[in-house]
N, C-alpha and C. Protein backbone atom coordinates (compact mmCIF):
# COMPACT_ATOMS: atom_id res chain seq x y z
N UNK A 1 4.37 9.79 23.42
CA UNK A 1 4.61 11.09 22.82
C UNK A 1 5.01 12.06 23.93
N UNK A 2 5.83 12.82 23.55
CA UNK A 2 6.35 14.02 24.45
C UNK A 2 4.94 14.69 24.72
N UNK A 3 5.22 14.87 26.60
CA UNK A 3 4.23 16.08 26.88
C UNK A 3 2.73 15.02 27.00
N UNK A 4 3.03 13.92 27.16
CA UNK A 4 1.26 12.88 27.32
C UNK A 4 1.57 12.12 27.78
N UNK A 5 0.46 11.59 28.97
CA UNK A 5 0.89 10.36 29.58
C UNK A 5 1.59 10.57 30.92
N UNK A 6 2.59 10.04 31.09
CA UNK A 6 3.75 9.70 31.88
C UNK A 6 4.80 10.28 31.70
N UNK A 7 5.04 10.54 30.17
CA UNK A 7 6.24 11.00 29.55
C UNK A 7 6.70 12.53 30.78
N UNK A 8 8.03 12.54 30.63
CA UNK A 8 8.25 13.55 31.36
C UNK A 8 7.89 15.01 30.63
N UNK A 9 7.78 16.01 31.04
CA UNK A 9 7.40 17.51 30.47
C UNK A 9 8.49 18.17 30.06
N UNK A 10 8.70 18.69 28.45
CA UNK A 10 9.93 19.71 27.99
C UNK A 10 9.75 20.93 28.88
N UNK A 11 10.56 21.07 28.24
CA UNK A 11 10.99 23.09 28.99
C UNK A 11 10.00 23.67 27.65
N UNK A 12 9.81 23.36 26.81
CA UNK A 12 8.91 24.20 25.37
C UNK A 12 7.82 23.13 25.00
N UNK A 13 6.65 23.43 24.69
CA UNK A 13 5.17 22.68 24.22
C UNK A 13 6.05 22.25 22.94
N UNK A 14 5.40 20.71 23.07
CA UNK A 14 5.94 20.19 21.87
C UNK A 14 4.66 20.60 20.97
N UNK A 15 5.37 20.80 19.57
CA UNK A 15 4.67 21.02 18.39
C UNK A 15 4.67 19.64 17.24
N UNK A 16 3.73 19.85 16.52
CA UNK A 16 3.58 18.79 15.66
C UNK A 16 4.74 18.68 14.79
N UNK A 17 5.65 19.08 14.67
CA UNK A 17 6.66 18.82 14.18
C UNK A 17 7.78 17.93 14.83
N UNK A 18 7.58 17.97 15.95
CA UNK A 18 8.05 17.28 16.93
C UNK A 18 7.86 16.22 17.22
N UNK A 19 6.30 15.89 16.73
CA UNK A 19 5.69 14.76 17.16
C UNK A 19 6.13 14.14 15.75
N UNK A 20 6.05 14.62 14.93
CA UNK A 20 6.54 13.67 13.04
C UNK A 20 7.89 13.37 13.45
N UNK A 21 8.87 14.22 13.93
CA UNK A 21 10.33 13.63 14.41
C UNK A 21 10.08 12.34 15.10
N UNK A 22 9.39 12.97 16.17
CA UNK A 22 9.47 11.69 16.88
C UNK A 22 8.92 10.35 16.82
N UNK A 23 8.44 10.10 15.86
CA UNK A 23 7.40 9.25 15.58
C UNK A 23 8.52 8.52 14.02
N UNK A 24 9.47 9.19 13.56
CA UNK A 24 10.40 9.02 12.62
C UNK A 24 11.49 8.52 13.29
N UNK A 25 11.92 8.58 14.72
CA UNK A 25 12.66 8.22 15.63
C UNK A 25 12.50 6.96 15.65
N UNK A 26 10.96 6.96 16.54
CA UNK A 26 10.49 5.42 16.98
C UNK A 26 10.59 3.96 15.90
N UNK A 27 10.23 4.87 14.43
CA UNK A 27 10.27 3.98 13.39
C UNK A 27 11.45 3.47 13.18
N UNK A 28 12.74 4.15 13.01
CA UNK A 28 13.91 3.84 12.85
C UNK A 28 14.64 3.01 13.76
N UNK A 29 14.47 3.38 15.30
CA UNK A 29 14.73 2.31 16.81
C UNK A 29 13.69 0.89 16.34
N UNK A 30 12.98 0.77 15.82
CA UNK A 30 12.60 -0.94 15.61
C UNK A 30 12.62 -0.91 14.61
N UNK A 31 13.51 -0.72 13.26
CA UNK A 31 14.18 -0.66 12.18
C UNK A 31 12.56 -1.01 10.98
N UNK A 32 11.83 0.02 10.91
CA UNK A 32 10.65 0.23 10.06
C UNK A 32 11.00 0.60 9.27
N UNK A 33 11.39 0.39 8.23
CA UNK A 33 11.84 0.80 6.44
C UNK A 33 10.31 2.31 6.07
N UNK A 34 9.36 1.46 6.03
CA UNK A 34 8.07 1.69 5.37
C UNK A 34 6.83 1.52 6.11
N UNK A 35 5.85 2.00 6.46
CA UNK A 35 4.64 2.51 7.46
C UNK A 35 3.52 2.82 6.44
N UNK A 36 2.26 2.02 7.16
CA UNK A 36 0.99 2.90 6.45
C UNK A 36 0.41 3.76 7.76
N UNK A 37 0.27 4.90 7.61
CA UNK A 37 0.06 5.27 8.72
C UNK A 37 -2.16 5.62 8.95
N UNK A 38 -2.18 5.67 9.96
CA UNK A 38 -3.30 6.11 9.77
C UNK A 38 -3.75 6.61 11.63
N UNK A 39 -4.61 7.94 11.16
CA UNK A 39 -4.32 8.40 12.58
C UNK A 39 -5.79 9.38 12.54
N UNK A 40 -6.57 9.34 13.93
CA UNK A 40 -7.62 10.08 14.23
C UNK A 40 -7.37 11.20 14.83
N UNK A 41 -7.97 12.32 14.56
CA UNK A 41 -8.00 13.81 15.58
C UNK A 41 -6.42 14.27 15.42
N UNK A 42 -5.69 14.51 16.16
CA UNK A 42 -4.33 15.19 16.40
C UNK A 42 -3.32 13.97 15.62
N UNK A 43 -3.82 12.77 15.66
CA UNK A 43 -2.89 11.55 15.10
C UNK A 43 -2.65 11.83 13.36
N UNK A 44 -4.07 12.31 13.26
CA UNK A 44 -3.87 12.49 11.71
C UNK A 44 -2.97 13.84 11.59
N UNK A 45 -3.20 14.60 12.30
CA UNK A 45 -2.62 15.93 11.78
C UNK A 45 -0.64 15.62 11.49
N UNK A 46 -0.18 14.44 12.98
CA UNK A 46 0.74 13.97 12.86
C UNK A 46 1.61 13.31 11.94
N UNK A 47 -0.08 12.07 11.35
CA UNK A 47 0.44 11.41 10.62
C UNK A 47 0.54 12.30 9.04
N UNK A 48 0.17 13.56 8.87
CA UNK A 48 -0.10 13.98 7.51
C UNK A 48 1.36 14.80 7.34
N UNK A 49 1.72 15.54 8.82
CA UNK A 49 3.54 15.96 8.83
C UNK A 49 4.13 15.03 8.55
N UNK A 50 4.18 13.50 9.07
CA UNK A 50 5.35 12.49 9.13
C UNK A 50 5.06 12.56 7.16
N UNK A 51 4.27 12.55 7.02
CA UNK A 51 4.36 12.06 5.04
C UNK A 51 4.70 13.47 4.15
N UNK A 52 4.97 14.38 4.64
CA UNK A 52 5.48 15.57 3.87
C UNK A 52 6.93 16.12 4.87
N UNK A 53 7.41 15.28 5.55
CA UNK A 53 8.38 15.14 6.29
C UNK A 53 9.25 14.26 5.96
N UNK A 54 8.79 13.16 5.73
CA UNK A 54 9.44 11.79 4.83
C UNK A 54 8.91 10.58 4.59
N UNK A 55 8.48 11.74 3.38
CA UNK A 55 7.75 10.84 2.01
C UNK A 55 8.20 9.38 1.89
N UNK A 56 9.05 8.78 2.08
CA UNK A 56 10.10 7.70 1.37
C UNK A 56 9.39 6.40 2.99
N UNK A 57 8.71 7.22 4.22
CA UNK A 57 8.80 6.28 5.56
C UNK A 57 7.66 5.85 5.02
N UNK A 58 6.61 6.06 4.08
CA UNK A 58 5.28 5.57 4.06
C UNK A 58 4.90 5.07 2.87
N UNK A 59 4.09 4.27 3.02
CA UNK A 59 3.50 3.26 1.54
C UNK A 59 2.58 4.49 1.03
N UNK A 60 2.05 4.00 -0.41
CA UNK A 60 0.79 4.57 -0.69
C UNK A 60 -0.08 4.00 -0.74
């Protein structure tokens, strides 16, 4: 994820919207149709944008 780790640092704090893009990115680069996602602390907050972001990437 942008901004953790190793990853290099933006010029602007990534926001959780950023992180649902990007995480919609990653899915699409190893060609993921459909995801159950499930995520603790900041993961969930992520994973709850990626599903009102695009509804259609996740099972129910």
């Amino acid at each position: 994820m942008w901004d953790h780790g190793t990853s290099p640092v933006r010029p602007r704090a990534a926001s959780i919207y950023d992180f649902s893009d990007q995480l919609h990115e990653l899915l699409v680069h190893f060609e993921f149709d459909r995801v159950a996602l499930v995520g603790f602390s900041i993961a969930g907050v992520v994973a709850q944008r990626f599903v009102v972001d695009y509804p259609n990437g996740v099972t129910q």
